[in-house]
Protein backbone atom coordinates (compact mmCIF):
# COMPACT_ATOMS: atom_id res chain seq x y z
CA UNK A 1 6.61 173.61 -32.80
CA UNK A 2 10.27 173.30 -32.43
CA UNK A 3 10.43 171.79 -35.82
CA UNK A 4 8.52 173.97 -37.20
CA UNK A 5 10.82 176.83 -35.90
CA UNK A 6 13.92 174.67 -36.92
CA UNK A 7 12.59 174.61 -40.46
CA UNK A 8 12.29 178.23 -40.61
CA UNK A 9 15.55 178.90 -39.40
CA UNK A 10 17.04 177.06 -42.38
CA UNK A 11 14.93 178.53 -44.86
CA UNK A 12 16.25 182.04 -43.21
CA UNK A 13 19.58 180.90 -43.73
CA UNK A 14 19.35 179.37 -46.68
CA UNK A 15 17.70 182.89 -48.21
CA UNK A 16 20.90 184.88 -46.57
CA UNK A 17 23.40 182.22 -48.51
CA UNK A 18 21.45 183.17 -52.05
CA UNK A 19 21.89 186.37 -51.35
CA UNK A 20 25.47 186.45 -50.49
CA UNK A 21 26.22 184.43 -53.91
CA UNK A 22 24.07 186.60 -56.01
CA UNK A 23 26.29 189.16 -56.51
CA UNK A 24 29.07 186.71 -57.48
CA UNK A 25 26.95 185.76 -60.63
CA UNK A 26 25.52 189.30 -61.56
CA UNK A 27 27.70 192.43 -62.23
CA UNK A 28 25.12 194.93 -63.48
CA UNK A 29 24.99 197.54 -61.06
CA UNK A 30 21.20 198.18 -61.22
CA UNK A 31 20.61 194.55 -60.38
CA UNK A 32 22.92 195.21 -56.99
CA UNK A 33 21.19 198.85 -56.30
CA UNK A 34 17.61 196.24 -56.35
CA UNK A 35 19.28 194.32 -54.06
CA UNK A 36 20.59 196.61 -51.52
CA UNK A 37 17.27 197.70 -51.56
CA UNK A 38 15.55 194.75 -50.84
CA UNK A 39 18.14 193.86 -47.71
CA UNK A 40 17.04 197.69 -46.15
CA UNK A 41 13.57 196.67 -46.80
CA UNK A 42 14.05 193.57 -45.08
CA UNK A 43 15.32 195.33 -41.79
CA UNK A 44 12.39 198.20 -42.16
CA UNK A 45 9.61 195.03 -41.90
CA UNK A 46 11.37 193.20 -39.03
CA UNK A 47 10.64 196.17 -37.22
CA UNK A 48 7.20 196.69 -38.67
CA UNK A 49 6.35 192.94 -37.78
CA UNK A 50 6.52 194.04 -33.91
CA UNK A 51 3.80 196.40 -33.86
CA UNK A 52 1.67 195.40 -36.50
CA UNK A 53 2.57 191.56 -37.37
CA UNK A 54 2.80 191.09 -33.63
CA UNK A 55 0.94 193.52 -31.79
CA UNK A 56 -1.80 194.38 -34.01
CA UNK A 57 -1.17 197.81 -34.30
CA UNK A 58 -1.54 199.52 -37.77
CA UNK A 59 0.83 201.49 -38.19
CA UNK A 60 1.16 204.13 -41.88
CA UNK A 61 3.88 205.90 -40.62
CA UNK A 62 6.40 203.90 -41.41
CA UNK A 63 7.67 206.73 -44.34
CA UNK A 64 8.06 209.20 -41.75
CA UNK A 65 9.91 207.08 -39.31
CA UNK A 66 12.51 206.21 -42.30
CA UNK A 67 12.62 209.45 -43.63
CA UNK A 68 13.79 211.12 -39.88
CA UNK A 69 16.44 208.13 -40.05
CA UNK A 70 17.44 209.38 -43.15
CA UNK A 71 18.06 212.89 -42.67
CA UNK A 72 19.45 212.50 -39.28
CA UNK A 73 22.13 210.44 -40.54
CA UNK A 74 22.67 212.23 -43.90
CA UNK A 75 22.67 215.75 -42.64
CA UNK A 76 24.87 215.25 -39.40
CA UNK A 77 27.41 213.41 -41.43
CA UNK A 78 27.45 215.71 -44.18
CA UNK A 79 27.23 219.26 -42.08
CA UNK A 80 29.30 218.25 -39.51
CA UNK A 81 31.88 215.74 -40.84
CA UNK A 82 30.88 213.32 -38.13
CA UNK A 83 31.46 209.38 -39.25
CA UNK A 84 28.28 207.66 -40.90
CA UNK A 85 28.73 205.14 -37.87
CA UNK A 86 28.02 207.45 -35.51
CA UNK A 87 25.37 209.63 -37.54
CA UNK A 88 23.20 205.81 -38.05
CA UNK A 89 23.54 205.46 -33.69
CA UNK A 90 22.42 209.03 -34.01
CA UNK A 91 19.25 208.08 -36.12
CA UNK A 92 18.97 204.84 -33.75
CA UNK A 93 18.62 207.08 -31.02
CA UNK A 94 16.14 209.35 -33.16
CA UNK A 95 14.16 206.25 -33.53
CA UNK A 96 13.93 205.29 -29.74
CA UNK A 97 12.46 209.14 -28.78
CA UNK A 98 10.57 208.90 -31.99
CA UNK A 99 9.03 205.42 -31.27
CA UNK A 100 8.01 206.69 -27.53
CA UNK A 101 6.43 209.46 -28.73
CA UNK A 102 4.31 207.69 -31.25
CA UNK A 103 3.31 205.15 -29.12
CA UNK A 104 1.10 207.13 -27.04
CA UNK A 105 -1.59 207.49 -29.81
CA UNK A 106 -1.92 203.85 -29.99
CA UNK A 107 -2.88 203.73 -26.41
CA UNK A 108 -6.25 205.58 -26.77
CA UNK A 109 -7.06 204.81 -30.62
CA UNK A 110 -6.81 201.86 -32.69
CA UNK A 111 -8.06 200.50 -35.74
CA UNK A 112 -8.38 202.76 -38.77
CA UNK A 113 -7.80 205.65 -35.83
CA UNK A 114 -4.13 205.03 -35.61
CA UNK A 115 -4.00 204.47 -39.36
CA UNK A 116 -4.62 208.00 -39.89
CA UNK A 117 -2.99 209.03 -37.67
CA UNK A 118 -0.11 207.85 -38.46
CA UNK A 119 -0.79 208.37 -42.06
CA UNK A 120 -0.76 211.99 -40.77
CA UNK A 121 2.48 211.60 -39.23
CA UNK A 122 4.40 210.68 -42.23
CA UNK A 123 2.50 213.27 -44.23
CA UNK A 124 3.71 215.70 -41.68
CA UNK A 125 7.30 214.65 -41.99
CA UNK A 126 7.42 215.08 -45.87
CA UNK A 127 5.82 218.90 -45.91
CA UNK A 128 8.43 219.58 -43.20
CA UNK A 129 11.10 218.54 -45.59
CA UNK A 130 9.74 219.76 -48.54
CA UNK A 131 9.61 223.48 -46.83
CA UNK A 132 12.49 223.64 -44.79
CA UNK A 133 14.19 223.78 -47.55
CA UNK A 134 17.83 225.75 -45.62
CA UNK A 135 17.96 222.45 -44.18
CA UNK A 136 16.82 219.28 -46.10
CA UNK A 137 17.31 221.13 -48.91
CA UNK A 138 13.49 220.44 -49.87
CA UNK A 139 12.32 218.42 -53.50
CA UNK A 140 15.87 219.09 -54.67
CA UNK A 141 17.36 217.10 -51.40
CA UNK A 142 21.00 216.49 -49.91
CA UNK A 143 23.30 215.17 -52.37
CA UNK A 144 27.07 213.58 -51.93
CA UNK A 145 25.85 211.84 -48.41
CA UNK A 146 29.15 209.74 -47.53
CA UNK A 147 29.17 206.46 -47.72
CA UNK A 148 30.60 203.94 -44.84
CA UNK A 149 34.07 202.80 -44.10
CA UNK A 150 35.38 199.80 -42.79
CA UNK A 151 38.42 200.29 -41.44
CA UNK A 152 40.90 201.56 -44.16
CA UNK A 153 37.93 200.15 -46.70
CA UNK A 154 35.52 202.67 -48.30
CA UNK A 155 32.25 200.68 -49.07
CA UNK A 156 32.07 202.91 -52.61
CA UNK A 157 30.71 200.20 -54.59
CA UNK A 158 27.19 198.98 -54.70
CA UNK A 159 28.62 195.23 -54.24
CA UNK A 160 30.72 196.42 -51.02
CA UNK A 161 27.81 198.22 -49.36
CA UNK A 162 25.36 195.69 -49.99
CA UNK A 163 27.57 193.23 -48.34
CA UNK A 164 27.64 195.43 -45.53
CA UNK A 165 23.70 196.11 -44.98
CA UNK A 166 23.43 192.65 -45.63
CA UNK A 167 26.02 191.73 -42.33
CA UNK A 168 23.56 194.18 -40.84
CA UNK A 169 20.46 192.43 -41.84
CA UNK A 170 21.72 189.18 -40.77
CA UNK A 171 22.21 190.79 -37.24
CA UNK A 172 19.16 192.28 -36.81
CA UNK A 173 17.77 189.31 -37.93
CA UNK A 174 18.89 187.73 -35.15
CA UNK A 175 18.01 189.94 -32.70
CA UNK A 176 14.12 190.08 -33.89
CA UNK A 177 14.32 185.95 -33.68
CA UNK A 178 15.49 186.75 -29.86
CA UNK A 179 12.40 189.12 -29.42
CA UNK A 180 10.39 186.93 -31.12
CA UNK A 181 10.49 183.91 -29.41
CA UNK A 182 11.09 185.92 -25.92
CA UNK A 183 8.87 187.32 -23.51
CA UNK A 184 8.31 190.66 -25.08
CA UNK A 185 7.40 188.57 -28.43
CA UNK A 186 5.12 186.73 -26.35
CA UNK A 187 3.36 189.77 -24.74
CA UNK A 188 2.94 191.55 -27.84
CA UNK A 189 1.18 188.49 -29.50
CA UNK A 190 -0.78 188.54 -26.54
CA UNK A 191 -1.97 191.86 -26.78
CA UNK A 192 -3.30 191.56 -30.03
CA UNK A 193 -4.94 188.05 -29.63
CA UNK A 194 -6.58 189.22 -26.11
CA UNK A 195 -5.97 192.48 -24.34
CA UNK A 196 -8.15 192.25 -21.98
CA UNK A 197 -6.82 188.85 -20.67
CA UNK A 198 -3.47 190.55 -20.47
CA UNK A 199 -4.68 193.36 -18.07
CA UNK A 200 -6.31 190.68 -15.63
CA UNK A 201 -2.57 188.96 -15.25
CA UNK A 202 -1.55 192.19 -13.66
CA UNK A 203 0.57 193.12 -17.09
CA UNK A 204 0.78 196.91 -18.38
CA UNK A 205 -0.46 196.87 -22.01
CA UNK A 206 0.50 200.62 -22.19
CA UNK A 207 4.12 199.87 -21.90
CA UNK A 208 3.83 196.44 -24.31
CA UNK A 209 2.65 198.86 -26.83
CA UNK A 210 5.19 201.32 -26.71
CA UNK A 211 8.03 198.95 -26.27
CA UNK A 212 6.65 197.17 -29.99
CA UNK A 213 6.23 201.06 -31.44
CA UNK A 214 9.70 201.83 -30.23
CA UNK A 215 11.60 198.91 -31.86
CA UNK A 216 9.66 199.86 -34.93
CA UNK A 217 11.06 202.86 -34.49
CA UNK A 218 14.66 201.89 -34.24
CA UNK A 219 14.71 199.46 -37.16
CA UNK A 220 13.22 201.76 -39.71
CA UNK A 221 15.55 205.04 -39.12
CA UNK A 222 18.40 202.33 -38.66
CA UNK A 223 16.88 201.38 -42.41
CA UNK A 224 16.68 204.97 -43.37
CA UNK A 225 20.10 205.82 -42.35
CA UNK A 226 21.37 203.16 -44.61
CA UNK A 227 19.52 204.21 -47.29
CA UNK A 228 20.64 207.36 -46.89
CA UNK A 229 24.46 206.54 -47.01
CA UNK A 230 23.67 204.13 -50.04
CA UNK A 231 21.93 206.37 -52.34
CA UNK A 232 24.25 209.26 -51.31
CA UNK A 233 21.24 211.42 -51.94
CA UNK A 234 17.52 211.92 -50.73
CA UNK A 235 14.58 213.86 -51.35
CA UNK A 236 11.09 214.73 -49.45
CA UNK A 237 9.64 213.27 -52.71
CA UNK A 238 10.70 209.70 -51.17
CA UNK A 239 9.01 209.16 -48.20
CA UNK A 240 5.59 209.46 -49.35
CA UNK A 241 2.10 207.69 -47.44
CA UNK A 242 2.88 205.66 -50.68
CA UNK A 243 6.08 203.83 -49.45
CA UNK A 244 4.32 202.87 -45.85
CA UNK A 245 1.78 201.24 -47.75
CA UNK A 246 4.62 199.62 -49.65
CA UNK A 247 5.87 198.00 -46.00
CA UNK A 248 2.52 196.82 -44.96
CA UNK A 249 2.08 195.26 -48.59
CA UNK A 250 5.57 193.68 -48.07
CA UNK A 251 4.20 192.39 -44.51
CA UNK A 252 0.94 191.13 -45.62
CA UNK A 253 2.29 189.28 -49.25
CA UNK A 254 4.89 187.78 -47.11
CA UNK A 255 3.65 186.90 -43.89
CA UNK A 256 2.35 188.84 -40.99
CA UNK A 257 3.77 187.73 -37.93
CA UNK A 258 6.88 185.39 -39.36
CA UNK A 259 10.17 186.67 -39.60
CA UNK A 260 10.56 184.44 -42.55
CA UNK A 261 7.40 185.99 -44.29
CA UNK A 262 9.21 189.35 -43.82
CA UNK A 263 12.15 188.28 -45.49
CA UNK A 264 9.98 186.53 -48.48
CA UNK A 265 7.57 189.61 -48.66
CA UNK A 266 10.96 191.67 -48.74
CA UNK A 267 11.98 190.30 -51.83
CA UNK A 268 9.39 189.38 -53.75
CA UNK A 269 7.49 192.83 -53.37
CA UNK A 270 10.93 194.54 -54.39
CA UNK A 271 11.27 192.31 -57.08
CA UNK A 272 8.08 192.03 -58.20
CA UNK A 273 7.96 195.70 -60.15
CA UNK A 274 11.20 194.70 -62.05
CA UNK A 275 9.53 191.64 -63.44
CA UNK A 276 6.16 193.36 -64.64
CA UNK A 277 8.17 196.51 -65.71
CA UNK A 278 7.82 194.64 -69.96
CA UNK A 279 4.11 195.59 -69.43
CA UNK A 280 4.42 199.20 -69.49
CA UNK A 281 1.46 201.20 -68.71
CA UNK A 282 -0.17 197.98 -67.76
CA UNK A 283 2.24 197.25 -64.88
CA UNK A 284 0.93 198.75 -62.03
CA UNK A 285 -2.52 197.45 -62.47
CA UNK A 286 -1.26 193.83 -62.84
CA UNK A 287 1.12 194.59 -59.82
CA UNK A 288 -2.03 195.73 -57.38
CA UNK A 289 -4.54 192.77 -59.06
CA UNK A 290 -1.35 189.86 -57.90
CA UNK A 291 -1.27 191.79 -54.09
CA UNK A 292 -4.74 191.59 -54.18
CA UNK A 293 -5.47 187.84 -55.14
CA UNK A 294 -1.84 187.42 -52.90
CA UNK A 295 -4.21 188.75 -50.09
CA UNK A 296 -7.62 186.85 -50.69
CA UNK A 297 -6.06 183.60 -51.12
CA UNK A 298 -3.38 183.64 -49.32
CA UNK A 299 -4.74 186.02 -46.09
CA UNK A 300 -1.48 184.31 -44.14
CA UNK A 301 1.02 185.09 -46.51
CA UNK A 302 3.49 183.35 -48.38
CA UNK A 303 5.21 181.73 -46.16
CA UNK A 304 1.47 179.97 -45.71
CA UNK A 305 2.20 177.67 -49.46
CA UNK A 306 4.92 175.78 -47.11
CA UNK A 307 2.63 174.71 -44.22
CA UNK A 308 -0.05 173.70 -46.55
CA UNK A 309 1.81 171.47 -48.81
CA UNK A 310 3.34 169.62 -45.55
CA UNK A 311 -0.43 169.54 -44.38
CA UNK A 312 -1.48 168.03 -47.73
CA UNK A 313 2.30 165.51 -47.88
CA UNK A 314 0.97 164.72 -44.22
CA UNK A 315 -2.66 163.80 -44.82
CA UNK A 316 -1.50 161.57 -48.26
CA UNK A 317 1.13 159.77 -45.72
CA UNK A 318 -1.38 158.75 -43.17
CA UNK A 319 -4.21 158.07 -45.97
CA UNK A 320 -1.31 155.31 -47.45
CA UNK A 321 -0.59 154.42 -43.90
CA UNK A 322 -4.39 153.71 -42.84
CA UNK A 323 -4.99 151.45 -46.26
């Protein structure tokens, strides 16, 4: 097992080091707006992966949750002048309360229960900012959001932010790898493997739950906040039930469960629409037939290929080794 998890943590670093040279070898500024993209979308699934890669939890509200990161950071920095570092602790914060609050549901439902439920939330979330229009400023949105600083640095490029998120992704990485593989990671793989075992060793599944909803939570309005501050504008019309299906399809094609599946689903579900986009009105078809066959033939993702091709290198070894 340690080699196993040795192996991954290359492959984890080895994806950061691409990603850090990219940029070197491609100036279009599209191509760097796709890839700041993908590094937020990597942070929003390390969060997901608690609650439903480790937990077991479905959870569709994972729009909402970005979209309250979004316009907590966007309109307290832009209404009140306050600094975009303190605005994304702000929507941190907003996460925490956001993530307690939402874990309660998934005490008393589960199953496609909680998936409506929070499918409702999110829906709820994007008619509140479509109508409150005096303060998100509804389908026409909040424009000129600021963008981070570093020091005497302003991150106004696409290149200099997505060096940023990407310090940031590397840190959160981290930090979920420290969950992971500690006991909270252990009790939340617990509870969705065998709750019931849990409650007879005296454990409190209510408060395993929550604690995996909250840290959901946090990383997707830390997620939202940076998407807010990198687009320097957002809309209700973004955080649709569509985009939470979007994370769990990002989960599930990469991995569910493996940090490194999040980070694989992360960027080949983000980069995946580019590449079909020469098929025109054919593309979104042939994008929801490759999740699907991704799903029935590879139900663990991925990261899965890896395993079995050592399993396979193994079994010819041994064969050789027997004659």
């Amino acid at each position: 097992m340690k080699r196993i998890a040795n192996r991954q943590y290359l492959w984890i670093g080895a994806i950061f080091v691409v990603l850090a040279l990219v940029p070197l070898f491609i100036d279009n500024n599209y191509y760097i707006t796709i890839l700041n993209q993908m590094v937020i979308n990597m942070i929003v699934v390390f969060g997901l992966n608690f609650i439903t890669g480790l937990t077991g939890q479905m959870n569709l509200g994972t729009a909402g949750i970005y979209a309250i990161g979004a316009y907590t950071s966007a309109l307290l920095s832009k209404n009140f002048g306050i600094s975009p570092w303190l605005t994304m602790m702000a929507a941190i914060c907003a996460g925490f309360l956001l993530g307690r609050g939402l874990g309660y549901p998934s005490l008393k439902m589960k199953g496609v229960y909680l998936s409506l439920t929070t499918l409702a939330f999110t829906e709820i979330v994007r008619i509140f900012a479509t109508n409150l229009i005096d303060i998100t400023g509804g389908t026409q949105g909040i424009n000129d959001i600021p963008r981070f600083a570093v020091g005497p640095v302003m991150l106004d490029t696409n290149t200099k932010y997505f060096y940023f998120i990407l310090v940031v992704a590397v840190l959160v990485c981290l930090l979920s790898i420290r969950i992971v593989y500690s006991k909270w990671g252990r009790e939340f793989r617990a509870v969705r493997d065998n709750a019931d075992a849990i409650e007879s060793l005296g454990l409190d599944i209510k408060k395993i739950k929550i604690r995996a909803f909250t840290l959901a939570a946090m990383y997707g309005t830390l997620g939202g906040a940076l998407y807010a501050h990198f687009n320097s504008y957002i809309t209700s019309l973004s955080f649709t039930t569509d985009l939470s299906i979007n994370y769990v399809i990002i989960l599930m094609v990469g991995g569910i469960g493996s940090i490194l599946g999040n980070m694989v689903g992360a960027v080949v579900v983000t980069l995946l629409p580019e590449l079909l986009r020469f098929l025109g009105d054919y593309y979104q078809i042939t994008y929801c037939i490759l999740v699907l066959i991704s799903a029935l033939f590879l139900p663990n993702g991925l990261v899965s290929i890896y395993g079995k091709i050592t399993g396979l290198l193994n079994k010819g070894s041994s064969a050789e080794g027997g004659e």
